[in-house]
Protein backbone atom coordinates (compact mmCIF):
# COMPACT_ATOMS: atom_id res chain seq x y z
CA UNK A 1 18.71 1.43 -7.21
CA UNK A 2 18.97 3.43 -4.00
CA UNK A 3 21.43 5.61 -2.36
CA UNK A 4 21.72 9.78 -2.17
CA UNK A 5 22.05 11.76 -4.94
CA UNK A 6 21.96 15.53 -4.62
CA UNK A 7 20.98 15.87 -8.43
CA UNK A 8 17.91 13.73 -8.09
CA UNK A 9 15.26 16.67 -7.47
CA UNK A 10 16.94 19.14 -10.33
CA UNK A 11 16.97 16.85 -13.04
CA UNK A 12 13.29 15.57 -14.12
CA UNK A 13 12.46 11.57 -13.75
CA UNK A 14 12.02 9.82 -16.69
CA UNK A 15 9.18 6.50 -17.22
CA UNK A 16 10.76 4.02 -19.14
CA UNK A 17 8.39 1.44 -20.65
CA UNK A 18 9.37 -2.37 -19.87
CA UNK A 19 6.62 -4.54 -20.81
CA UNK A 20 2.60 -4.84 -20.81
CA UNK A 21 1.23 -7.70 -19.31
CA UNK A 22 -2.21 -8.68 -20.67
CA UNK A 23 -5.40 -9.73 -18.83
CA UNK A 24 -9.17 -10.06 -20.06
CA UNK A 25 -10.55 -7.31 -18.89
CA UNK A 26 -10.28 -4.44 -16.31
CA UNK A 27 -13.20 -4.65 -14.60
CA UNK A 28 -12.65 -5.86 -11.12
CA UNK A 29 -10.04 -3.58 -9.18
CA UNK A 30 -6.53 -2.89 -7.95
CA UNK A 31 -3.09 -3.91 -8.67
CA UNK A 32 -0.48 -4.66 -5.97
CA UNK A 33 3.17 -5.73 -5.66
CA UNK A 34 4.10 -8.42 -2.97
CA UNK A 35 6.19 -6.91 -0.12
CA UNK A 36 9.49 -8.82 -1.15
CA UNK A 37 8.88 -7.28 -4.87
CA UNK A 38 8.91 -10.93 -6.59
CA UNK A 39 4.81 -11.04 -7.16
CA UNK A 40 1.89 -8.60 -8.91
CA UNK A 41 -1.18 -9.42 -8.41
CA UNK A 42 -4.11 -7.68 -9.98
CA UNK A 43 -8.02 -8.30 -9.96
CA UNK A 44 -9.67 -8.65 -13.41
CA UNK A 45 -13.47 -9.57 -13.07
CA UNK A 46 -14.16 -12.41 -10.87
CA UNK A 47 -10.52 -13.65 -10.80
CA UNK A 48 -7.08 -12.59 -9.60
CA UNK A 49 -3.90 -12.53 -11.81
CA UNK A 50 -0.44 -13.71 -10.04
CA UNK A 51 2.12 -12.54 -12.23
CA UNK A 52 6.33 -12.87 -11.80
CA UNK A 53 6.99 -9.39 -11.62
CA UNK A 54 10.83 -9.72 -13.14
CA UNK A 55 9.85 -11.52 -16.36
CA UNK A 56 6.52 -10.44 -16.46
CA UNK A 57 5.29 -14.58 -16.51
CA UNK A 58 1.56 -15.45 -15.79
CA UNK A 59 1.98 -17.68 -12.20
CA UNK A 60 -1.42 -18.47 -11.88
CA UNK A 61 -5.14 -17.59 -12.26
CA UNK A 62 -6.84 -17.78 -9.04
CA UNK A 63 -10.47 -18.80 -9.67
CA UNK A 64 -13.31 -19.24 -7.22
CA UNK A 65 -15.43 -15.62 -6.41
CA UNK A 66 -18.70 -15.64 -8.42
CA UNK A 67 -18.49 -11.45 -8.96
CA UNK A 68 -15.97 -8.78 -9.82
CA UNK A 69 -12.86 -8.26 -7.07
CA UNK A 70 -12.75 -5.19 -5.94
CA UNK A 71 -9.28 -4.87 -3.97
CA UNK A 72 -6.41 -7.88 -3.15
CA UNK A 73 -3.34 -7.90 -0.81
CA UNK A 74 -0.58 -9.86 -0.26
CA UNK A 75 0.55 -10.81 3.55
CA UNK A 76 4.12 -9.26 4.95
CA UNK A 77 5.75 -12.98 4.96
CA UNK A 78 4.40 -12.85 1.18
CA UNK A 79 2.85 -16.49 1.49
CA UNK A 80 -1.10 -15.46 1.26
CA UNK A 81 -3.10 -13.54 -0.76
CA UNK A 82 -6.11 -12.14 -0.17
CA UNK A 83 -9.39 -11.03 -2.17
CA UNK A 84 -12.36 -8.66 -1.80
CA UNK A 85 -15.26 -9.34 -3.78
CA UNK A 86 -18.93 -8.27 -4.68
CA UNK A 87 -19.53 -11.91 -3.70
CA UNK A 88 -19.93 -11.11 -0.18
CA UNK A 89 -16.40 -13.19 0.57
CA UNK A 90 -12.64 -12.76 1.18
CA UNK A 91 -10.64 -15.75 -0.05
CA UNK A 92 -7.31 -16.47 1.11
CA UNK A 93 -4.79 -18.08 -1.55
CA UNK A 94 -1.30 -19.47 -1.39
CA UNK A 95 0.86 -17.20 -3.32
CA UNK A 96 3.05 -19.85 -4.26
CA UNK A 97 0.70 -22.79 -5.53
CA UNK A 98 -2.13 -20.78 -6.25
CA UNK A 99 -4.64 -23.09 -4.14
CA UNK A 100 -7.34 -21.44 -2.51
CA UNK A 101 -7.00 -21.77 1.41
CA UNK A 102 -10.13 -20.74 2.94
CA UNK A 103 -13.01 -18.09 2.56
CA UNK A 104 -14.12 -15.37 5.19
CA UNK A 105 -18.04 -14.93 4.26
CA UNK A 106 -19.31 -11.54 5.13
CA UNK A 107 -22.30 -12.05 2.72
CA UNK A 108 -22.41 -8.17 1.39
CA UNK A 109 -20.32 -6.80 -1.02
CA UNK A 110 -16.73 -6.38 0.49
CA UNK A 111 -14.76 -3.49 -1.20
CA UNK A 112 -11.19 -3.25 0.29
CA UNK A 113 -9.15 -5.39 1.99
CA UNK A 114 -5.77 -5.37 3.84
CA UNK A 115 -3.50 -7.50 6.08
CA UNK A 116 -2.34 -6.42 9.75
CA UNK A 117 1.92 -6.17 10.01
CA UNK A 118 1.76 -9.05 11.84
CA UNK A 119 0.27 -11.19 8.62
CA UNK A 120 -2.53 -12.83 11.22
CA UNK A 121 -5.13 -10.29 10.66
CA UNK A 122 -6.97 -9.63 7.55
CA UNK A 123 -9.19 -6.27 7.97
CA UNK A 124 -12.11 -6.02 5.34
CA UNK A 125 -14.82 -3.11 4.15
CA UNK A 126 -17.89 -3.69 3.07
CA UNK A 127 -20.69 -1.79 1.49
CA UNK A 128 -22.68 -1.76 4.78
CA UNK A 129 -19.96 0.23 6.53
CA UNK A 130 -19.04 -2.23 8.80
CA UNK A 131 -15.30 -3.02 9.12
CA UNK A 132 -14.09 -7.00 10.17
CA UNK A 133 -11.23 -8.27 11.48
CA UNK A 134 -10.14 -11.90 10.27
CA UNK A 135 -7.92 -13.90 11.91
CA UNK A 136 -5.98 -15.79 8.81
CA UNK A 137 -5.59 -18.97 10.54
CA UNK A 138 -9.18 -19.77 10.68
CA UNK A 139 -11.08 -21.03 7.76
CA UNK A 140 -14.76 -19.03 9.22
CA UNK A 141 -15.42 -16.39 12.08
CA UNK A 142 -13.76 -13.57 13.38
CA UNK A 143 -10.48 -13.16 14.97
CA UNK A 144 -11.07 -13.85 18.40
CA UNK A 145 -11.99 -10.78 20.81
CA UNK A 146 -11.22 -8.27 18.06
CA UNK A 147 -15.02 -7.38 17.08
CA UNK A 148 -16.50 -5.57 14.12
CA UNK A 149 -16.79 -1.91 14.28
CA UNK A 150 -19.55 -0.22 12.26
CA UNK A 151 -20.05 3.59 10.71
CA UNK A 152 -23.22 4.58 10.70
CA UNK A 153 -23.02 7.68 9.45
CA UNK A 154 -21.73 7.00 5.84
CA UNK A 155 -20.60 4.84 3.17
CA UNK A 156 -17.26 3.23 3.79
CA UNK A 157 -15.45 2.68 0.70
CA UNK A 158 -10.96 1.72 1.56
CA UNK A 159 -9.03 1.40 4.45
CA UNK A 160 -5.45 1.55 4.74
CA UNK A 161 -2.98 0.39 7.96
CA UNK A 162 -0.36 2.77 9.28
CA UNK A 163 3.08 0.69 9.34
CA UNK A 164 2.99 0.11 12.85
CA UNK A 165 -0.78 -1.13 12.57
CA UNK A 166 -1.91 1.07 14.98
CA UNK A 167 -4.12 3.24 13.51
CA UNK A 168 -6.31 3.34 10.45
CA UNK A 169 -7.85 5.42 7.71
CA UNK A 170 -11.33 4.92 6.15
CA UNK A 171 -12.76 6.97 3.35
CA UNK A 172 -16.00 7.96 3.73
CA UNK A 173 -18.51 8.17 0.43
CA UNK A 174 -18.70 12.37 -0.38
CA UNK A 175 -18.02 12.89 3.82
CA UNK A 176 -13.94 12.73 3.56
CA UNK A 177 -11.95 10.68 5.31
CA UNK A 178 -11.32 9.69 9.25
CA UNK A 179 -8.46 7.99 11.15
CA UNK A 180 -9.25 5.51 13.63
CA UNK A 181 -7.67 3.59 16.90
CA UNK A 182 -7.61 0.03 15.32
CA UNK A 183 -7.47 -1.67 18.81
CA UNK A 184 -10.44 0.31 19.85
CA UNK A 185 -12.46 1.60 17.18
CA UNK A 186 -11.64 5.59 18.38
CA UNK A 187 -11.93 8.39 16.30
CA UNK A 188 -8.36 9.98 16.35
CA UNK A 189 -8.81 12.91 13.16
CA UNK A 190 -11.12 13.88 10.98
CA UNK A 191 -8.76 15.22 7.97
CA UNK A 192 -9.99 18.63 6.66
CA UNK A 193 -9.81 19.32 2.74
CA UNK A 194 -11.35 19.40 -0.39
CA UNK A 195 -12.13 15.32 0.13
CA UNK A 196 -15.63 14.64 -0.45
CA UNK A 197 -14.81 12.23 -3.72
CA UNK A 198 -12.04 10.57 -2.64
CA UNK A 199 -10.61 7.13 -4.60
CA UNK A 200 -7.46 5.85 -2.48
CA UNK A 201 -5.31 6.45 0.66
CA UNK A 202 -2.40 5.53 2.40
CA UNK A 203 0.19 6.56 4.92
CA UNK A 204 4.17 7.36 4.42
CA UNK A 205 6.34 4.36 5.00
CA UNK A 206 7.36 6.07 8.34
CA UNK A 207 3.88 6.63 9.09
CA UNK A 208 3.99 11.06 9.35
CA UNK A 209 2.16 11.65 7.11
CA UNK A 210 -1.41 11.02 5.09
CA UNK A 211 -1.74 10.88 1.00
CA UNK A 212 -5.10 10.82 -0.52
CA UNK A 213 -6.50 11.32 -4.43
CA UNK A 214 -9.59 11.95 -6.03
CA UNK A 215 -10.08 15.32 -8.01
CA UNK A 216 -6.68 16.23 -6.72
CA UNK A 217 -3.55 14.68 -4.36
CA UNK A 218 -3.61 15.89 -0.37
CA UNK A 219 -1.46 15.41 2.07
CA UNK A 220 -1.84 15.69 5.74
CA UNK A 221 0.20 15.81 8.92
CA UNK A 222 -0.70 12.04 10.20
CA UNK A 223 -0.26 13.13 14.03
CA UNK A 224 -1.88 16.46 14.01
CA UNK A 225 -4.09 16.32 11.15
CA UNK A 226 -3.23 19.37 9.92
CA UNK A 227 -3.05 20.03 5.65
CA UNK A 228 0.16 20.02 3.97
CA UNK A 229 0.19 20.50 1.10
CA UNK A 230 -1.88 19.79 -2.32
CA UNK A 231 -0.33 18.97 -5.61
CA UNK A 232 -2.46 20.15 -8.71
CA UNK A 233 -2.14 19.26 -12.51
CA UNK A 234 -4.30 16.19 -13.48
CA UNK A 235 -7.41 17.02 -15.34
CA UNK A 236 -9.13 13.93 -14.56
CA UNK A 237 -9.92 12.11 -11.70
CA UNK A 238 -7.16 10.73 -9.79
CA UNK A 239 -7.67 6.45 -9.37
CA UNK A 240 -4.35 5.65 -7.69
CA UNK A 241 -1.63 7.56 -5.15
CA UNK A 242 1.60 5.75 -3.89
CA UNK A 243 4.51 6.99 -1.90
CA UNK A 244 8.05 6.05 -3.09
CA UNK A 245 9.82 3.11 -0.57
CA UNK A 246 11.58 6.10 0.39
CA UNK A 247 9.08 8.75 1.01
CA UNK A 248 10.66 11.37 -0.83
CA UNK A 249 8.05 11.16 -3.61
CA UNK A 250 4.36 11.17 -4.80
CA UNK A 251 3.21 8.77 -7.95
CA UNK A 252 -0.46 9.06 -9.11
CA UNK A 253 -2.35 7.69 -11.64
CA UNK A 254 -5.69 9.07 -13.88
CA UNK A 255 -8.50 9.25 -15.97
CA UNK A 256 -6.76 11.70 -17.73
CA UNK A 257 -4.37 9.13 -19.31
CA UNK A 258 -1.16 10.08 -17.56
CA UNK A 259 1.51 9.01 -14.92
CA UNK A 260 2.62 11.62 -12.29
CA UNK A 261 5.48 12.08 -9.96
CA UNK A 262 5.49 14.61 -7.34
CA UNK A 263 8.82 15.69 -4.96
CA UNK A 264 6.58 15.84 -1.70
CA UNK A 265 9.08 18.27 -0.38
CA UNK A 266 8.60 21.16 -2.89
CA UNK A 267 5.10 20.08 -4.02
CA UNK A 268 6.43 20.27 -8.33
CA UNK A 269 6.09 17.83 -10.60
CA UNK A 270 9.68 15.91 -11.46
CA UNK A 271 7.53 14.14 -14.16
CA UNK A 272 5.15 12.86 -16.36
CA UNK A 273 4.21 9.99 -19.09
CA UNK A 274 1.14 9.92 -21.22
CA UNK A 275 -0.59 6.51 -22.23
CA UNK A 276 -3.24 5.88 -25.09
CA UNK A 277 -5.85 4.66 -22.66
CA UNK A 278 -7.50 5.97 -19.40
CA UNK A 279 -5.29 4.63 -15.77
CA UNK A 280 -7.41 3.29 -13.20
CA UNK A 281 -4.72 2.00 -10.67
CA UNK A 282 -1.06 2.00 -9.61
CA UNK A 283 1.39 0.07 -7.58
CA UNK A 284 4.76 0.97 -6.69
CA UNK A 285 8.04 -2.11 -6.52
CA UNK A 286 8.79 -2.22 -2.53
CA UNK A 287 12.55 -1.42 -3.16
CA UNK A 288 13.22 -1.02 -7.39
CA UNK A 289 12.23 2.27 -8.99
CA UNK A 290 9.70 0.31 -10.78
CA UNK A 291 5.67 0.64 -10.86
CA UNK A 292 2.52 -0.99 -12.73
CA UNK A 293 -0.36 0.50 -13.33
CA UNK A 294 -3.20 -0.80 -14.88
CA UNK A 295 -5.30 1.11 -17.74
CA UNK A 296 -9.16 1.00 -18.70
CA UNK A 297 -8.64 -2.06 -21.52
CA UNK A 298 -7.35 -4.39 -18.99
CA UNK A 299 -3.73 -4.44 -19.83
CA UNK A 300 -0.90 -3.38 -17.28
CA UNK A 301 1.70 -1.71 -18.14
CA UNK A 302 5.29 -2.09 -16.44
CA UNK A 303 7.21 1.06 -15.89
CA UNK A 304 10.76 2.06 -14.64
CA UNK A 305 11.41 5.21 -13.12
CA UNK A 306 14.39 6.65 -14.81
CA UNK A 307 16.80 9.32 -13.62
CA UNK A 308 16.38 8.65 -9.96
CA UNK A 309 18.07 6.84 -6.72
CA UNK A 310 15.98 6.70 -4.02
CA UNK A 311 17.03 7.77 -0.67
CA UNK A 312 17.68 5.04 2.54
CA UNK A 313 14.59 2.63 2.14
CA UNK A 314 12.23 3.63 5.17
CA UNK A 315 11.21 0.71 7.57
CA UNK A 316 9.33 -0.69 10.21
CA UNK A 317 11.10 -1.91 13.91
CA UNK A 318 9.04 -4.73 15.11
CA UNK A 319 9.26 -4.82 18.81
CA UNK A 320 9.94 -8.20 19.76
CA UNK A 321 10.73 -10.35 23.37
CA UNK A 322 14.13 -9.21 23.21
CA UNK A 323 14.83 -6.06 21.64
CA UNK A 324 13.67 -4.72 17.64
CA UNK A 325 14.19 -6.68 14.59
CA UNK A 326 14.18 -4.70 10.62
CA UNK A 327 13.35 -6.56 7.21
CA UNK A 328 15.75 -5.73 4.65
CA UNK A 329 13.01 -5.43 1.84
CA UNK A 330 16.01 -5.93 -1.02
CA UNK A 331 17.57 -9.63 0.78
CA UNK A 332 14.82 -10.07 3.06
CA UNK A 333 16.93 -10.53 5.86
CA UNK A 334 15.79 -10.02 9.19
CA UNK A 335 18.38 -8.58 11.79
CA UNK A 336 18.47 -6.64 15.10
CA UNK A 337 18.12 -3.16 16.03
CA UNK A 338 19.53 -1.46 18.69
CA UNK A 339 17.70 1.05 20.37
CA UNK A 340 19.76 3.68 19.75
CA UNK A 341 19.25 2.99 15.96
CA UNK A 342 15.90 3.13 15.86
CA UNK A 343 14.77 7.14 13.97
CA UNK A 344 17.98 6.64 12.57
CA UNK A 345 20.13 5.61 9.22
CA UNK A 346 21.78 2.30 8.85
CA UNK A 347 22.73 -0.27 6.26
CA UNK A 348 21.41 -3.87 6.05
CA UNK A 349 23.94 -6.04 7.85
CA UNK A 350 23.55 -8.37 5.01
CA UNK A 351 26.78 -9.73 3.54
CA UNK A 352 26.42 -8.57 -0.51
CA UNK A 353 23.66 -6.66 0.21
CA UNK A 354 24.27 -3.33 2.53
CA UNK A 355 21.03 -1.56 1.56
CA UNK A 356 21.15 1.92 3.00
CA UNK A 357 17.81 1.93 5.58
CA UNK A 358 15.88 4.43 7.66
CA UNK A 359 14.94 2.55 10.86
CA UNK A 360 11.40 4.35 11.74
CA UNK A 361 10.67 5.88 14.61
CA UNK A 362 7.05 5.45 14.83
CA UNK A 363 5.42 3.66 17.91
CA UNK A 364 8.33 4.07 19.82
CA UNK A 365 9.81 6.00 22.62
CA UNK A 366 13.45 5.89 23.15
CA UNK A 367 14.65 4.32 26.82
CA UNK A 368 16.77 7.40 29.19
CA UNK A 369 19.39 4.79 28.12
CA UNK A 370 19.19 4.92 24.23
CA UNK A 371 22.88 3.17 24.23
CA UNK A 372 21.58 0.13 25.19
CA UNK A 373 22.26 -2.72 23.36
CA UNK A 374 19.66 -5.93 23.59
């Protein structure tokens, strides 16, 4: 559900169980949700679960790396997923038969992976700092004239893509975390804070602003670099961080056995849920007030979040030949933006649908003629 609610930050948010889905094992990695909502996917070992994320159905099993997943992602057009493993590989997988597609060998251990906003760029990790760009449409070799960039200074451990791809964030093993020029392999901040053992990052959906979690939950100033805020109360280490769709909130999952949510503007705690077993990961529903997160034993556990609309769904304006086009991440419908819309509030132009949106801003400079119409 989404819309305004001036009650939403007095009253405190309730997680309402729905279901546990069951897998082997933990060990392996992450969880994610597709960007249309429909798919979770979530390493276990040396394979990658597909589930139907409304009735909670095993899809498929997708079978093929010969040691544990680390991380998996699922492309913006939600057709391909992709796998990081201790193999030394990515795969690539269709998300709707489950066949494997083709495999990116990097031949060391890859820990994270992530796809470009475009979907035709898979960026990887691995545990010899060096950072690749894949083109998706090749079945070896790297993306034409994009390169590799290497750290030499420290272990690279996750990467995450600012919404407009333009920039990216790498954690560095015990030396915090920098932000990078992903054309040109620039340093653009190094982001100050208590962040020497750091497990996961990410920007806001309108790309301000910097989350991070390891012993605690920072957040940063995306342009400037400049600390926040913190939010304190775990008592274990933190193993997954997620904004809300909208960006008015912080979930985070931990060792200590218990689900978080923070209001980023006042820093409190709006709620908590405890679980029997430590949580190692999290992953928030693109548009529902829903989440998974997955705990120590291997099982993942569907939650709603209760006693909460979210605010206008924040997202991207891809610049096209012609003018901007949004994705409506409820219908999926694509439809143009005026210039004069873009930083600002709208609905999807969706018959039946009417999703209240916040067009982003970031990337773009308004024309001396913001009226114009494309």
């Amino acid at each position: 559900m989404t819309g305004n609610s001036s009650n939403d930050s007095e009253a405190p948010l309730n997680f309402n169980h729905l279901r546990t889905l069951e897998q082997p094992s933990w060990i392996g990695g992450t969880c994610v949700y597709s960007p249309d909502g429909r798919f979770i996917a979530s390493a276990c070992k040396n394979s990658v679960y597909l589930w139907d994320s409304t009735s909670g159905q095993l899809l498929h099993i997708l079978e093929g790396h010969t040691h544990f997943v680390n991380d998996c992602a699922i492309s913006p057009d939600n057709q391909l997923l992709a796998s990081a493993s201790n193999d030394g590989s990515i795969r690539v997988w269709d998300t709707n038969t489950g066949h494997h597609l083709c495999t990116k060998q990097v031949y060391r251990m890859v820990e994270a992976c992530a796809f470009y906003p475009d979907g035709n760029t898979i960026v990887s990790v691995d545990w010899e700092n060096t950072i690749h760009k894949w083109d998706t449409t090749r079945d070896q070799g790297y993306s034409g004239g994009m390169g590799i960039f290497e750290n030499r200074d420290s272990l690279l451990h996750f990467c995450a893509l600012s919404p407009d791809g333009k920039k990216i964030i790498y954690i560095r093993f015990y030396l915090g975390l920098q932000v990078w020029d992903f054309h040109t392999g620039e340093v653009l901040l190094e982001l100050e804070g208590k962040t020497r053992e750091v497990s996961n990052c990410s920007f806001s959906p309108d790309g301000c602003m910097i989350q991070a979690s390891g012993k605690e939950i920072w957040l940063w100033d995306a342009a400037s670099g400049e600390r926040i805020k913190g939010f304190e109360g775990h008592t274990g280490y933190i193993w997954g961080s997620e904004f809300s769709p909208d960006g008015r909130f912080l979930l985070s999952a931990s060792e200590d056995k218990s689900l978080r949510a923070w209001e980023i503007s006042t820093g409190r705690m709006v709620g908590m849920k405890s679980f029997p077993e430590p949580l190692k990961s999290l992953a928030l529903h693109p548009w529902r007030p829903q989440m998974v997160c997955a705990n120590k034993n291997g099982h993942l556990d569907m939650v709603e979040l209760g006693n909460i609309n979210y605010g206008p769904l924040i997202i991207a304006a891809a610049r096209e030949d012609h003018g901007f086009r949004g994705l409506c991440p409820v219908c999926q419908h694509r439809f143009q933006i005026r210039e004069n819309q873009i930083g600002t509030e709208t609905n999807c132009p969706q018959e039946g649908c009417s999703t209240p949106l916040q067009i982003s801003s970031l990337g773009f400079e308004k024309k001396s003629n913001p009226g114009a119409d494309f």
